[in-house]
N, C-alpha and C. Protein backbone atom coordinates (compact mmCIF):
# COMPACT_ATOMS: atom_id res chain seq x y z
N UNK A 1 16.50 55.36 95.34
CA UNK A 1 15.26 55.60 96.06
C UNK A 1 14.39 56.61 95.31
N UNK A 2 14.77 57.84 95.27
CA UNK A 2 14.60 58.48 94.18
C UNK A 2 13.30 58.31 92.85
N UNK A 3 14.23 57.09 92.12
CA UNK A 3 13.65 56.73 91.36
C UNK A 3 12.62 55.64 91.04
N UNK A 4 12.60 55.09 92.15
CA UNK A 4 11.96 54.48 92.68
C UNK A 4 10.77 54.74 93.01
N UNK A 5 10.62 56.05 93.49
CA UNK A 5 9.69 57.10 93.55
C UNK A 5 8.84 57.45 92.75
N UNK A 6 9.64 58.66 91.53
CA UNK A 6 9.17 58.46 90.44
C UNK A 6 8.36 57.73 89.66
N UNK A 7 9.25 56.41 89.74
CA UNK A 7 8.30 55.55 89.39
C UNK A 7 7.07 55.19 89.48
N UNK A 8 6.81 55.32 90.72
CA UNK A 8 5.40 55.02 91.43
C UNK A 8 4.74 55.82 91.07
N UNK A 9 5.27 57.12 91.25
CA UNK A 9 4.31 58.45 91.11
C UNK A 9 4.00 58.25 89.42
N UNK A 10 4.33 57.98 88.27
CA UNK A 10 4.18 57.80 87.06
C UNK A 10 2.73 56.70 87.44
N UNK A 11 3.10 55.83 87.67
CA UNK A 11 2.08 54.46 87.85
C UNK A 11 1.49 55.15 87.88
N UNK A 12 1.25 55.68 88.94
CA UNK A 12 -0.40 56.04 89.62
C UNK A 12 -0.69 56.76 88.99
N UNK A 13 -0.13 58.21 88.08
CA UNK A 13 -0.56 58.88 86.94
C UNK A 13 -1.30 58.36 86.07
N UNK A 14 -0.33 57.50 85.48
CA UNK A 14 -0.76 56.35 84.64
C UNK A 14 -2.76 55.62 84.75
N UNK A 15 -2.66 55.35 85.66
CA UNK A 15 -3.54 54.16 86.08
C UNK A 15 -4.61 55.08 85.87
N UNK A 16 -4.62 56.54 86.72
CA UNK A 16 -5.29 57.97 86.68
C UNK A 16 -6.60 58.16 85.70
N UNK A 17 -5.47 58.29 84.70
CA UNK A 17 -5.58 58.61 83.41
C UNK A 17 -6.11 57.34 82.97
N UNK A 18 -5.93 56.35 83.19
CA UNK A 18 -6.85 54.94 82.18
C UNK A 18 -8.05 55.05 82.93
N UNK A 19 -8.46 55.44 84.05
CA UNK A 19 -9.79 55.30 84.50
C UNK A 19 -10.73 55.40 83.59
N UNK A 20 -11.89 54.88 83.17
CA UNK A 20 -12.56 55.75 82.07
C UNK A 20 -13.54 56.70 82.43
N UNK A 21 -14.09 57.35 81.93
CA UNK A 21 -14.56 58.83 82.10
C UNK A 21 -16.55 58.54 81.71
N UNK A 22 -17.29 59.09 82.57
CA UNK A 22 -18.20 58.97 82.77
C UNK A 22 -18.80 59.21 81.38
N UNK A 23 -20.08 58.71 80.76
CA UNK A 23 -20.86 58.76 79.73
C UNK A 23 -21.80 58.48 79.79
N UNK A 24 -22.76 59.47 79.67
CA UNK A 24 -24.51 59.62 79.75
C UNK A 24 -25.08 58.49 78.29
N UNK A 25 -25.44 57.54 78.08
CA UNK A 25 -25.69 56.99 76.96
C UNK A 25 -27.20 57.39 76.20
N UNK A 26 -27.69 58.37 77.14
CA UNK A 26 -28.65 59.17 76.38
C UNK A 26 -28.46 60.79 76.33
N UNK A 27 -27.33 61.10 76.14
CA UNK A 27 -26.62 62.37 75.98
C UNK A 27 -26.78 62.72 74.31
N UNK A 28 -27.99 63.57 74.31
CA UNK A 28 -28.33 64.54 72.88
C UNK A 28 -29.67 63.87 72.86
N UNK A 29 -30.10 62.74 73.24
CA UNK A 29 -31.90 62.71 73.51
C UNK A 29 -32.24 63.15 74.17
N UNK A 30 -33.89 63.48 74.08
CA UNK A 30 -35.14 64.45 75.12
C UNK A 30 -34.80 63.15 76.56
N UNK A 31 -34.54 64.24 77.26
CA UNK A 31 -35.08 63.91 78.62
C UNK A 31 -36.58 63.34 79.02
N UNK A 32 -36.81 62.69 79.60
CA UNK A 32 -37.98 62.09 80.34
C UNK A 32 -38.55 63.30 81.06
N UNK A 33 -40.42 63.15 81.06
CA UNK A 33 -40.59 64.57 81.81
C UNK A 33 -40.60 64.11 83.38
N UNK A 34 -40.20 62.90 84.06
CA UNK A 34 -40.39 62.93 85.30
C UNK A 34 -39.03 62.57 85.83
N UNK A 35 -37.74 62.59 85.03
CA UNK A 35 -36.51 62.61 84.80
C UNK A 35 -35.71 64.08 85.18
N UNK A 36 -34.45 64.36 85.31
CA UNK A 36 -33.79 64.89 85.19
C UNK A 36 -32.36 65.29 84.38
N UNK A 37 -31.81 65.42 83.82
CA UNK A 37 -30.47 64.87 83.43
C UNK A 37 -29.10 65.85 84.54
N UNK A 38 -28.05 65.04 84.71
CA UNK A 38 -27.24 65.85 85.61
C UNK A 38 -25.66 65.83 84.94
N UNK A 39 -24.92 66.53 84.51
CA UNK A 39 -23.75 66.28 83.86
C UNK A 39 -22.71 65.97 85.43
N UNK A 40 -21.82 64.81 85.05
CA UNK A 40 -20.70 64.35 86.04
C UNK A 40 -20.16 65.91 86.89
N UNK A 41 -19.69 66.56 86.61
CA UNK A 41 -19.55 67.75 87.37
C UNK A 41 -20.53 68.71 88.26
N UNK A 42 -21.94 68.52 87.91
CA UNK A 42 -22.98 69.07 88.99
C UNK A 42 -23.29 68.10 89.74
N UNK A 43 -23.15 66.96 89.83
CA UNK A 43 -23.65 66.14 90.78
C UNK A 43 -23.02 66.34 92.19
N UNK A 44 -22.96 67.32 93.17
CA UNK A 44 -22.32 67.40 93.75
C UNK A 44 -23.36 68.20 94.93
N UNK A 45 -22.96 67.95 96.31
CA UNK A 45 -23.82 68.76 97.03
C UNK A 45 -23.99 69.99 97.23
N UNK A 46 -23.30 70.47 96.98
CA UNK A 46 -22.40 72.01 96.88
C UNK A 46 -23.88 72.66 95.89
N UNK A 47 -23.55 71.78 94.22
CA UNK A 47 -24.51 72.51 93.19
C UNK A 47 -26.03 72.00 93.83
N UNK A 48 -26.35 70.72 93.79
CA UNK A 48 -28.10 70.77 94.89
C UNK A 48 -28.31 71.64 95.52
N UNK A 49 -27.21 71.71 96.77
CA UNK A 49 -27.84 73.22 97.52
C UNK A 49 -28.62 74.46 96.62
N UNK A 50 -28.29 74.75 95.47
CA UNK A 50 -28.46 75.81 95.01
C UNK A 50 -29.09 75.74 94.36
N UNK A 51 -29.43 74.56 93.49
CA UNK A 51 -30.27 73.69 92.66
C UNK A 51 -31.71 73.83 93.95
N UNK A 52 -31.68 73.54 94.72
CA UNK A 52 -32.94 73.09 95.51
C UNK A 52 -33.18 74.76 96.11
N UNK A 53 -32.41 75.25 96.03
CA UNK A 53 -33.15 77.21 96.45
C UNK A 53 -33.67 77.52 95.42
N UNK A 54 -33.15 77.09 94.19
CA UNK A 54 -33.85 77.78 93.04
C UNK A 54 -34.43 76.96 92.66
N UNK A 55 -35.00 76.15 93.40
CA UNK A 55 -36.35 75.51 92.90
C UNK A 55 -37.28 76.06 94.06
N UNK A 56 -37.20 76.31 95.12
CA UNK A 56 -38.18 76.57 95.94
C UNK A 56 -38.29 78.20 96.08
N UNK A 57 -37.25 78.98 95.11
CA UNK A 57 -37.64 80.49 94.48
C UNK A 57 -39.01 80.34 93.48
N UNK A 58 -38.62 78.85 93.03
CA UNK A 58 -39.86 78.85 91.67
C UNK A 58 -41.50 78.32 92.32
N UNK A 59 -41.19 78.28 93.69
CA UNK A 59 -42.43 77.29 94.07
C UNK A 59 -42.46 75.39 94.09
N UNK A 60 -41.61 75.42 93.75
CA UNK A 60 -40.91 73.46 93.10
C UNK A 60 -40.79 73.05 94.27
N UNK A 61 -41.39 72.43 94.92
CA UNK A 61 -41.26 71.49 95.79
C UNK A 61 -40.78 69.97 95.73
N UNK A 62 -41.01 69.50 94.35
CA UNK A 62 -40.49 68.34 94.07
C UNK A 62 -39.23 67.95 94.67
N UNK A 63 -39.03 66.25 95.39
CA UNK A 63 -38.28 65.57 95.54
C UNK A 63 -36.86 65.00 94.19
N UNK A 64 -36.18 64.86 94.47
CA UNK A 64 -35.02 64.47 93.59
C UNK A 64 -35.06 62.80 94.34
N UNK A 65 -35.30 61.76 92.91
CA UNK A 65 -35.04 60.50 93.69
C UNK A 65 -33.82 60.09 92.49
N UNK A 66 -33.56 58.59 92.89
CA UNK A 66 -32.46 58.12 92.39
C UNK A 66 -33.25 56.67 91.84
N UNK A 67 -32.52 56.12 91.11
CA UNK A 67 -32.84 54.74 90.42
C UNK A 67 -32.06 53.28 91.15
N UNK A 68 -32.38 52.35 91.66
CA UNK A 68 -31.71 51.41 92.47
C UNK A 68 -32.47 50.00 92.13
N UNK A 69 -32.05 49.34 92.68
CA UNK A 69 -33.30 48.16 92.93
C UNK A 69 -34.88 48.46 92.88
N UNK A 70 -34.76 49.83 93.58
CA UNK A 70 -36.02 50.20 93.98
C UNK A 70 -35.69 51.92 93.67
N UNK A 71 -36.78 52.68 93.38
CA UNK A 71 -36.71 54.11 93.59
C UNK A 71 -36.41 54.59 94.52
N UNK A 72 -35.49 55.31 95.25
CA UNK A 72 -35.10 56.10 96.42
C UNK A 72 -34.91 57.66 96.05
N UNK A 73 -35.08 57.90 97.62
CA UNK A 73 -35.38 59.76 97.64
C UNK A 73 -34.48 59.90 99.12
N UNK A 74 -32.89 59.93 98.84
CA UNK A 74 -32.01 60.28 100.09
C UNK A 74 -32.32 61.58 100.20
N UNK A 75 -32.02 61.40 101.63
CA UNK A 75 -32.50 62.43 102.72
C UNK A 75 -34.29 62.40 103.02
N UNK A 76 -34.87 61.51 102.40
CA UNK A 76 -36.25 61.99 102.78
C UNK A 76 -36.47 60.86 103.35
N UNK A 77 -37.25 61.12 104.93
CA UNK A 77 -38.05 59.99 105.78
C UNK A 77 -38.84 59.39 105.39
N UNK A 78 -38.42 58.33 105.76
CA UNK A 78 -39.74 56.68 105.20
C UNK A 78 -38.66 56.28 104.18
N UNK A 79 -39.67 55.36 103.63
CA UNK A 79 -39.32 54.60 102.15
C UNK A 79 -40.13 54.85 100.98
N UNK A 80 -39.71 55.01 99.93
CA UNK A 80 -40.32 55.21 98.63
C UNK A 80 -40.19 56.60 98.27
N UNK A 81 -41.05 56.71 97.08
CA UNK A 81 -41.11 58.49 97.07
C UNK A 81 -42.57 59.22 96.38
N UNK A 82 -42.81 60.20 96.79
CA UNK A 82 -43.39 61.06 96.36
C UNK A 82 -43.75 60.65 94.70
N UNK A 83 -45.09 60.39 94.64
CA UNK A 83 -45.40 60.20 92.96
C UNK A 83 -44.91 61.50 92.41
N UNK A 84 -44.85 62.56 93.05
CA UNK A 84 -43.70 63.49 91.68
C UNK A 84 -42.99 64.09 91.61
N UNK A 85 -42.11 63.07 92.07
CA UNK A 85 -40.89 63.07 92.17
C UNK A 85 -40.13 62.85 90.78
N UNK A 86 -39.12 63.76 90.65
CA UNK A 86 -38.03 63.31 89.37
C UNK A 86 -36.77 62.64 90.02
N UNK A 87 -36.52 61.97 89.12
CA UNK A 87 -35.40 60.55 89.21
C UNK A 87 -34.24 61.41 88.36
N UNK A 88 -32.84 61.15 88.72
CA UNK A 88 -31.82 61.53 88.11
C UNK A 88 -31.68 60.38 87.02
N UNK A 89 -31.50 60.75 85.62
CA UNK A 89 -31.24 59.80 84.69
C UNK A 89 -29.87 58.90 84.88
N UNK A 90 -30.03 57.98 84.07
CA UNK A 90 -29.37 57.41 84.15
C UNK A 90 -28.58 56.61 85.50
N UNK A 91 -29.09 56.61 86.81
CA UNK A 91 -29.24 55.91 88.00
C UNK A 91 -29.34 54.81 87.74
N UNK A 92 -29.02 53.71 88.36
CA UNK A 92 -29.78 52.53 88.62
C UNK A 92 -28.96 51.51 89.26
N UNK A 93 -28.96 49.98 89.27
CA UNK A 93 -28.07 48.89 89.87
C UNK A 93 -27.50 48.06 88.89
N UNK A 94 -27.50 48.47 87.74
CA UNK A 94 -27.10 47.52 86.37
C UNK A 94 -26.31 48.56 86.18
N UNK A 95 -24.75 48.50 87.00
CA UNK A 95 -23.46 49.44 86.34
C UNK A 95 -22.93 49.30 85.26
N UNK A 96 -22.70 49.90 84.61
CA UNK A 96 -21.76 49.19 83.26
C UNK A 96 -20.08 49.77 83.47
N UNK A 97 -19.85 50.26 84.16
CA UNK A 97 -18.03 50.42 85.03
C UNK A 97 -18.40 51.35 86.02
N UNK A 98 -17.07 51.96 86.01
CA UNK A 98 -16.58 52.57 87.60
C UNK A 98 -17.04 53.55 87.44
N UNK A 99 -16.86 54.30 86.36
CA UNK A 99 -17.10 56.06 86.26
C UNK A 99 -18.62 55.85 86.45
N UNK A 100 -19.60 54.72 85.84
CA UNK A 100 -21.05 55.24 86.44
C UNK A 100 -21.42 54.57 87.43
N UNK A 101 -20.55 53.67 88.32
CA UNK A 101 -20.72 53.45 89.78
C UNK A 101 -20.71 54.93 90.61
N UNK A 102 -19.39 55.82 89.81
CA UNK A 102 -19.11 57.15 90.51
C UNK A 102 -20.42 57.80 90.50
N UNK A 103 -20.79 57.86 89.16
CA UNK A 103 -22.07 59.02 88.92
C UNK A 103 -23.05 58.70 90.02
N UNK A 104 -23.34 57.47 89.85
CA UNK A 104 -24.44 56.64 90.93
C UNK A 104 -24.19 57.47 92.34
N UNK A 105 -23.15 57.54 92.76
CA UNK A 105 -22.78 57.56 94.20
C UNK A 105 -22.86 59.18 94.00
N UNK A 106 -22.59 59.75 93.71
CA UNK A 106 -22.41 61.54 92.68
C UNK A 106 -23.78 61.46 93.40
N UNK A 107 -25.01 61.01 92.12
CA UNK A 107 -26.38 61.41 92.12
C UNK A 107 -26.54 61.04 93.53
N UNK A 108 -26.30 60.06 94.40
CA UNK A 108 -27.11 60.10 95.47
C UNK A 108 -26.72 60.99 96.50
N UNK A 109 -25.44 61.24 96.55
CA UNK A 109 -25.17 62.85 97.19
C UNK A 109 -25.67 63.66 96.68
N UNK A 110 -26.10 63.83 95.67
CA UNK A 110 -26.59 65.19 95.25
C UNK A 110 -28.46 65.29 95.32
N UNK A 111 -28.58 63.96 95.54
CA UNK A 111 -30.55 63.81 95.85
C UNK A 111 -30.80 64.04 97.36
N UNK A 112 -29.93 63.39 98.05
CA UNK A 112 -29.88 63.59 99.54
C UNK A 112 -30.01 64.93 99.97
N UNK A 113 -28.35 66.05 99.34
CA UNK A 113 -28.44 67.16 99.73
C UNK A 113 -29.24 68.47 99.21
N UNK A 114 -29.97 67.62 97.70
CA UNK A 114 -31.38 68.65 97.55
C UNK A 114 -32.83 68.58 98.58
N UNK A 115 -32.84 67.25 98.47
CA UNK A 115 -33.94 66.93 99.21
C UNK A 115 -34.10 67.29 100.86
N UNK A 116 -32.95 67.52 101.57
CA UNK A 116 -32.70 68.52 102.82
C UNK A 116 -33.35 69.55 102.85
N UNK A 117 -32.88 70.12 101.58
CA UNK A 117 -33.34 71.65 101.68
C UNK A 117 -34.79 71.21 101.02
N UNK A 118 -34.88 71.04 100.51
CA UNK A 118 -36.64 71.17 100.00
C UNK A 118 -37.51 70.77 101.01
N UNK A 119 -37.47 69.71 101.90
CA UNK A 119 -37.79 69.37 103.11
C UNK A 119 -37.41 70.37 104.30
N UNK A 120 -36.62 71.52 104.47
CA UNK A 120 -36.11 71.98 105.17
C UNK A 120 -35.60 71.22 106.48
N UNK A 121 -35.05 70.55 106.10
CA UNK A 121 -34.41 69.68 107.27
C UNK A 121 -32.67 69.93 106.93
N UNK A 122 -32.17 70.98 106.49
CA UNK A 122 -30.81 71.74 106.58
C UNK A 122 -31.09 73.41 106.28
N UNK A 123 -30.08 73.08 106.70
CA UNK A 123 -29.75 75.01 107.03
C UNK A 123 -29.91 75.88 105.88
């Protein structure tokens, strides 16, 4: 039983570790000026929160949208967005694997929970 165990627990290590690992394919080019760039580890709501205070220390009111079918701005009422608005790079509906399905889903938690606070519609 035991080992049996083990076993499994290896697999799933295994499998872990083959996931592949997120990659910006414009990582070391200029950013877009109505763009953003976000590395796999800030995309998170935690860093927006803080991201969106220190933008509205600077006066920045700007929206954070995302790339989809269509441009979106989670957390903000209605549909569409704000002409100036910045888009997180590399967003969109043409995935090329899992790790930037992740990022995708990353950035839109992390546009949602900036755009709260810039809207003041969170705490």
């Amino acid at each position: 039983m035991r080992v049996l165990r083990l076993l499994a627990g290896l697999l799933v290590l295994g499998l872990a570790a083959c996931k592949p690992e997120y990659q910006n394919p414009n990582e070391g080019q200029p950013v877009a000026e109505d763009e953003i760039r976000l590395a796999f580890n800030r995309a998170t709501p935690e860093q927006a929160i803080a991201d969106a205070r220190s933008a509205l220390a600077r006066q920045d009111h700007r929206l954070v949208g995302v790339f989809g079918i269509t441009t979106l701005c989670p957390g903000a009422p209605g549909f569409g967005c704000p002409v100036d608005t910045r888009f997180v790079e590399d967003t969109g509906d043409a995935l090329r694997d899992e790790a930037h399905m992740e990022f995708n889903n990353r950035a839109g938690a992390y546009a949602q929970a900036y755009n709260r606070i810039i809207l003041g519609l969170a705490p």
